[in-house]
Protein backbone atom coordinates (compact mmCIF):
# COMPACT_ATOMS: atom_id res chain seq x y z
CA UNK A 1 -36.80 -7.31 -11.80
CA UNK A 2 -34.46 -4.98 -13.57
CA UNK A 3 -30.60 -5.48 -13.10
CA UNK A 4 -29.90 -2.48 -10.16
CA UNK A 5 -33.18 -3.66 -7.88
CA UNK A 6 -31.64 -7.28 -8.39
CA UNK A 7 -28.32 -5.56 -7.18
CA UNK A 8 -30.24 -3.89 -4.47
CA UNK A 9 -32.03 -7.02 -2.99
CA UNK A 10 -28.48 -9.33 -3.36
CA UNK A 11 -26.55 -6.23 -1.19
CA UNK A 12 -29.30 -6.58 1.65
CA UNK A 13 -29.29 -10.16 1.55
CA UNK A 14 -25.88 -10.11 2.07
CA UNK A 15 -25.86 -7.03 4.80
CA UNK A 16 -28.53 -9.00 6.64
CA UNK A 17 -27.28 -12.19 6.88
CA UNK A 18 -26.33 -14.04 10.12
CA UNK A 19 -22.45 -13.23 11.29
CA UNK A 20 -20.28 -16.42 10.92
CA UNK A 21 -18.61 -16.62 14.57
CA UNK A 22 -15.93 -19.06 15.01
CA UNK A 23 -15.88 -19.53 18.65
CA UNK A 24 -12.29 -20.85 19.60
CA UNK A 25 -11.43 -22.57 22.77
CA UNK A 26 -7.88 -22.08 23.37
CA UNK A 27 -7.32 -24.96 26.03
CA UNK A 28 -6.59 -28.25 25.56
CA UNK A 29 -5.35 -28.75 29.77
CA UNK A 30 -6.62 -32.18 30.92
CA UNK A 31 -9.77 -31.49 33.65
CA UNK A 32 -9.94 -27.88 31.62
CA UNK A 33 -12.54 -25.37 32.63
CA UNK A 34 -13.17 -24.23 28.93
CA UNK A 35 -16.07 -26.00 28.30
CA UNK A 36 -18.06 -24.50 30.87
CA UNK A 37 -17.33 -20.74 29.97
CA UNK A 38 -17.86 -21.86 26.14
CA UNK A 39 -21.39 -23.61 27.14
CA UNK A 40 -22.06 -20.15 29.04
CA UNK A 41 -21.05 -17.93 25.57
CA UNK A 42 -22.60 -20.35 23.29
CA UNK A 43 -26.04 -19.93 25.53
CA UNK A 44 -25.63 -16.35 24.75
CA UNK A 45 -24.35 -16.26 21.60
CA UNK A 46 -26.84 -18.78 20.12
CA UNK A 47 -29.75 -16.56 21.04
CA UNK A 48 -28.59 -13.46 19.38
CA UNK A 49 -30.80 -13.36 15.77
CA UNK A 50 -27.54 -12.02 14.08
CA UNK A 51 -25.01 -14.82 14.76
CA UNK A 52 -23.94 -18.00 13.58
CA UNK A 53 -21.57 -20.34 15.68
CA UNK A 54 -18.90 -22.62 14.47
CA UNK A 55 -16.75 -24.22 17.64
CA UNK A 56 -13.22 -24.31 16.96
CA UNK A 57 -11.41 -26.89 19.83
CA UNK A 58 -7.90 -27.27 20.01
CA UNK A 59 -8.69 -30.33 21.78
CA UNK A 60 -10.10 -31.69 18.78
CA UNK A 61 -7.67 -31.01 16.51
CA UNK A 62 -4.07 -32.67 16.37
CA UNK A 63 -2.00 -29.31 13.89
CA UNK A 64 1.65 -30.45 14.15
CA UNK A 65 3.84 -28.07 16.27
CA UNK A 66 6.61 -27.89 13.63
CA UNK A 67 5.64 -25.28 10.81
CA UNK A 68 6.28 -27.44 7.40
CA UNK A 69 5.23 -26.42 3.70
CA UNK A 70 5.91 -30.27 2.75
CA UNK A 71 3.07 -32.01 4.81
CA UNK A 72 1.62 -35.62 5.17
CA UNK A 73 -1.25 -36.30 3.25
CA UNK A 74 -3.63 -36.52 6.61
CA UNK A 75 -2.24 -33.71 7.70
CA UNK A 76 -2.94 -31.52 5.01
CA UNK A 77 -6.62 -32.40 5.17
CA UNK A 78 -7.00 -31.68 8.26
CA UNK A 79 -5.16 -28.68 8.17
CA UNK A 80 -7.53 -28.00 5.27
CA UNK A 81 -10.67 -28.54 7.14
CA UNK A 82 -10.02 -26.34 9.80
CA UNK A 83 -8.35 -23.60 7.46
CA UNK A 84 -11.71 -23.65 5.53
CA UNK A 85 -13.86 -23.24 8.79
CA UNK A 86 -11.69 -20.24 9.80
CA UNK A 87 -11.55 -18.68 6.50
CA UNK A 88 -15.64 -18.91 5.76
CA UNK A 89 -15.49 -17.13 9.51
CA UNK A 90 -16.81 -13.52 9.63
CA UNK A 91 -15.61 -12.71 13.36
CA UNK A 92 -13.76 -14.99 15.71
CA UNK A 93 -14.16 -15.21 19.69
CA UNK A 94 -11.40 -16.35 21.14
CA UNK A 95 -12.19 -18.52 24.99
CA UNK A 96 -8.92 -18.27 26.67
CA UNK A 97 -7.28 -19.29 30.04
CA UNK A 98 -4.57 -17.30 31.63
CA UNK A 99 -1.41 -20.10 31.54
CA UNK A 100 2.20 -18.07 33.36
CA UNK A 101 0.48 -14.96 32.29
CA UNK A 102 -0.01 -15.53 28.95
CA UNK A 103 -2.26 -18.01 26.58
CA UNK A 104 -2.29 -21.58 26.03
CA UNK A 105 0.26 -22.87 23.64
CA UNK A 106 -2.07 -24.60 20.98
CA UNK A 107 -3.66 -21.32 20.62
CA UNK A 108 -0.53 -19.50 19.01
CA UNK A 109 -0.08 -23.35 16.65
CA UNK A 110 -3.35 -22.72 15.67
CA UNK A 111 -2.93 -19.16 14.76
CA UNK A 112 0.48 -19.83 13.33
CA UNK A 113 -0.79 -21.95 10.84
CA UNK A 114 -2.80 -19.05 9.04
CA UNK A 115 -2.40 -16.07 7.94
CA UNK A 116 -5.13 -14.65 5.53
CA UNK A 117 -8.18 -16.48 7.37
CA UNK A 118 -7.63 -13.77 10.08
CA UNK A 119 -7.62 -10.71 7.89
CA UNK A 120 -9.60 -8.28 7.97
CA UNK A 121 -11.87 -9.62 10.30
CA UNK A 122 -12.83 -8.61 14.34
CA UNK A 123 -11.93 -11.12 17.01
CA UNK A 124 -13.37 -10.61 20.92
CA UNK A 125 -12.17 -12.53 23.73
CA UNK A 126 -13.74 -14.36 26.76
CA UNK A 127 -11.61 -15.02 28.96
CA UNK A 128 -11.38 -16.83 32.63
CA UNK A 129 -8.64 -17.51 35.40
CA UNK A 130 -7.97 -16.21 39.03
CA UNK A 131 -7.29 -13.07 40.01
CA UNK A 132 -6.32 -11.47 36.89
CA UNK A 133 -9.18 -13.49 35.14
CA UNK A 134 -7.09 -14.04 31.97
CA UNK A 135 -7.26 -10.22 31.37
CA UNK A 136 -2.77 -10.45 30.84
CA UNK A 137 -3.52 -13.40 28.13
CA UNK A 138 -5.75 -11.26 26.31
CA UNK A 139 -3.56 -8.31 26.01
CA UNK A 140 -0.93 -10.81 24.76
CA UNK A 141 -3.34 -11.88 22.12
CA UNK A 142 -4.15 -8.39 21.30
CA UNK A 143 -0.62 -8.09 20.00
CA UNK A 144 -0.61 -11.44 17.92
CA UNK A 145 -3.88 -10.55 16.47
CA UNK A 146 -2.95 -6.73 15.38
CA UNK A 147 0.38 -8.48 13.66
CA UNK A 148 -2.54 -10.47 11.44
CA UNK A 149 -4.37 -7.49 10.55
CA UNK A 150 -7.44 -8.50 12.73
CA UNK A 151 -9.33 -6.18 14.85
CA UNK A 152 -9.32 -6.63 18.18
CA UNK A 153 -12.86 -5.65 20.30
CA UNK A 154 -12.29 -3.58 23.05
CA UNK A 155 -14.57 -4.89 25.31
CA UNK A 156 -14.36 -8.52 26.78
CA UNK A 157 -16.05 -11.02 28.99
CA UNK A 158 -13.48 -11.98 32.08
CA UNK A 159 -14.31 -14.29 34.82
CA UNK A 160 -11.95 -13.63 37.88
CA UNK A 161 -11.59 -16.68 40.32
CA UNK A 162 -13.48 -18.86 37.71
CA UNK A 163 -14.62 -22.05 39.36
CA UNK A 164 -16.12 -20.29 42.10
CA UNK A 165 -18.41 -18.34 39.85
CA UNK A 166 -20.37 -21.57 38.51
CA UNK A 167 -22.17 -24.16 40.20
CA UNK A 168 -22.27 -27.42 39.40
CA UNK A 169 -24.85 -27.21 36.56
CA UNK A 170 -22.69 -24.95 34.59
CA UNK A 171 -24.82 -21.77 35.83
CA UNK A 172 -23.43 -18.59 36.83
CA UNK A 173 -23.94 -17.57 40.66
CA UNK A 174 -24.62 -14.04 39.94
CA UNK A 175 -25.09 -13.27 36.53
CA UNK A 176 -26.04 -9.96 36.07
CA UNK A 177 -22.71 -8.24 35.37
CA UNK A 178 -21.71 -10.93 33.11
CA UNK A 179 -24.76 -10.87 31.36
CA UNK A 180 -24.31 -7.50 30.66
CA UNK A 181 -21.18 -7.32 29.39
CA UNK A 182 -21.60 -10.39 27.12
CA UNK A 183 -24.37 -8.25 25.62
CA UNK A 184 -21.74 -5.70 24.62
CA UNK A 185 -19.03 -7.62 23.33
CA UNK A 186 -22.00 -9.49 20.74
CA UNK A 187 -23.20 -6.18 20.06
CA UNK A 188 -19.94 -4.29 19.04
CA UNK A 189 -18.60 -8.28 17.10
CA UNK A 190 -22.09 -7.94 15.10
CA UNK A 191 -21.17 -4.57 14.53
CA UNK A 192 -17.34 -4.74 13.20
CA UNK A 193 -18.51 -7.76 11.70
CA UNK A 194 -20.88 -6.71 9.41
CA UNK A 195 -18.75 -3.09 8.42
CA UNK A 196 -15.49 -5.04 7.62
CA UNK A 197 -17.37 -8.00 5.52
CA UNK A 198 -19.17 -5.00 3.48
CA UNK A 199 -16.55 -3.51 3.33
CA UNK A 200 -14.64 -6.66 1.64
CA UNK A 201 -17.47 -7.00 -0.28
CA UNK A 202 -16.88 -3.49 -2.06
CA UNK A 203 -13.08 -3.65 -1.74
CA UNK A 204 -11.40 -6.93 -1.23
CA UNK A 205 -8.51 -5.99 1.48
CA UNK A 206 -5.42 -5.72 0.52
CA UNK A 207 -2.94 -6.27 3.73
């Protein structure tokens, strides 16, 4: 194998490989809804042939709130663990609530903490609430995200009146329209996904 078909085959290994998703659930609310709407994604986004998931819980994790360069051992591995996770991410999907018309607090400490892992990089949102669904928390996010150079997917997934949409079993009552649109959001991630990591690939970004 000469030196520009090895070239060749290493460019469409990399152009073909699964999509690194982190999947991010922004809630951390005692009795919190999140896990059903992430089960429901996950379903999805564990079938499509293009993506890899990597769940991202605020729950789970235990960031200080106080922004320190001077941190305690334990904290800086842990910090560390989660940084790498984000960083080796291709795309994020962020699972949101709506909280006073905005998005849960350990979301922003979790995004505060980095800075390059979000470059460069497409983020959709799923989110869930009453009547507005969580729609007003993801325009909020749309701002914090553009400030990290991250591209925002236009479409979303929004459940309006949440708990009333799922039965007990975690299933969706109705779930054609849902279905649907959680089609489109994969498609267009996949899509951003793979342009901006080929693109790094050629060009490493520079914001």
């Amino acid at each position: 194998m000469d030196l520009i078909t090895a070239e060749s085959t290493a460019t469409a290994m990399t152009e073909n490989a699964p999509l690194k998703v982190a999947v991010i659930l922004a809630s951390n609310r005692e009795g919190r809804f999140a896990p059903v709407i992430a089960d429901w994604f996950l379903a999805h986004a564990d079938g499509h042939p293009a993506i890899e998931t990597d769940v991202v819980d605020v729950a789970a994790l235990d960031l200080p709130t106080a922004l320190a360069y001077r941190l305690e051992p334990s904290t800086r591995e842990l910090l560390a663990d989660v940084s790498a996770r984000l960083d080796g991410a291709d795309a994020f999907v962020v699972v949101t609530p709506e909280y006073n018309h905005s998005y849960p607090a350990p979301l922003k400490n979790l995004i505060d903490w980095h800075r390059a892992e979000w470059q460069a990089k497409p983020v959709a949102f799923v989110s869930y609430g009453g009547v507005s669904g969580g729609l007003r928390a993801v325009e909020h996010l749309r701002q914090v995200f553009a400030e990290l150079h991250t591209v925002s997917i236009r479409d979303t997934v929004s459940f309006h009146n949440a708990g009333a949409q799922f039965d007990d079993e975690g299933r969706h009552r109705d779930p054609a329209g849902p279905d649907a649109a959680v089609k489109t959001l994969l498609d267009q991630l996949v899509w951003w996904g793979r342009a901006l990591r080929d693109a790094k690939a050629a060009h490493p970004y520079g914001g």
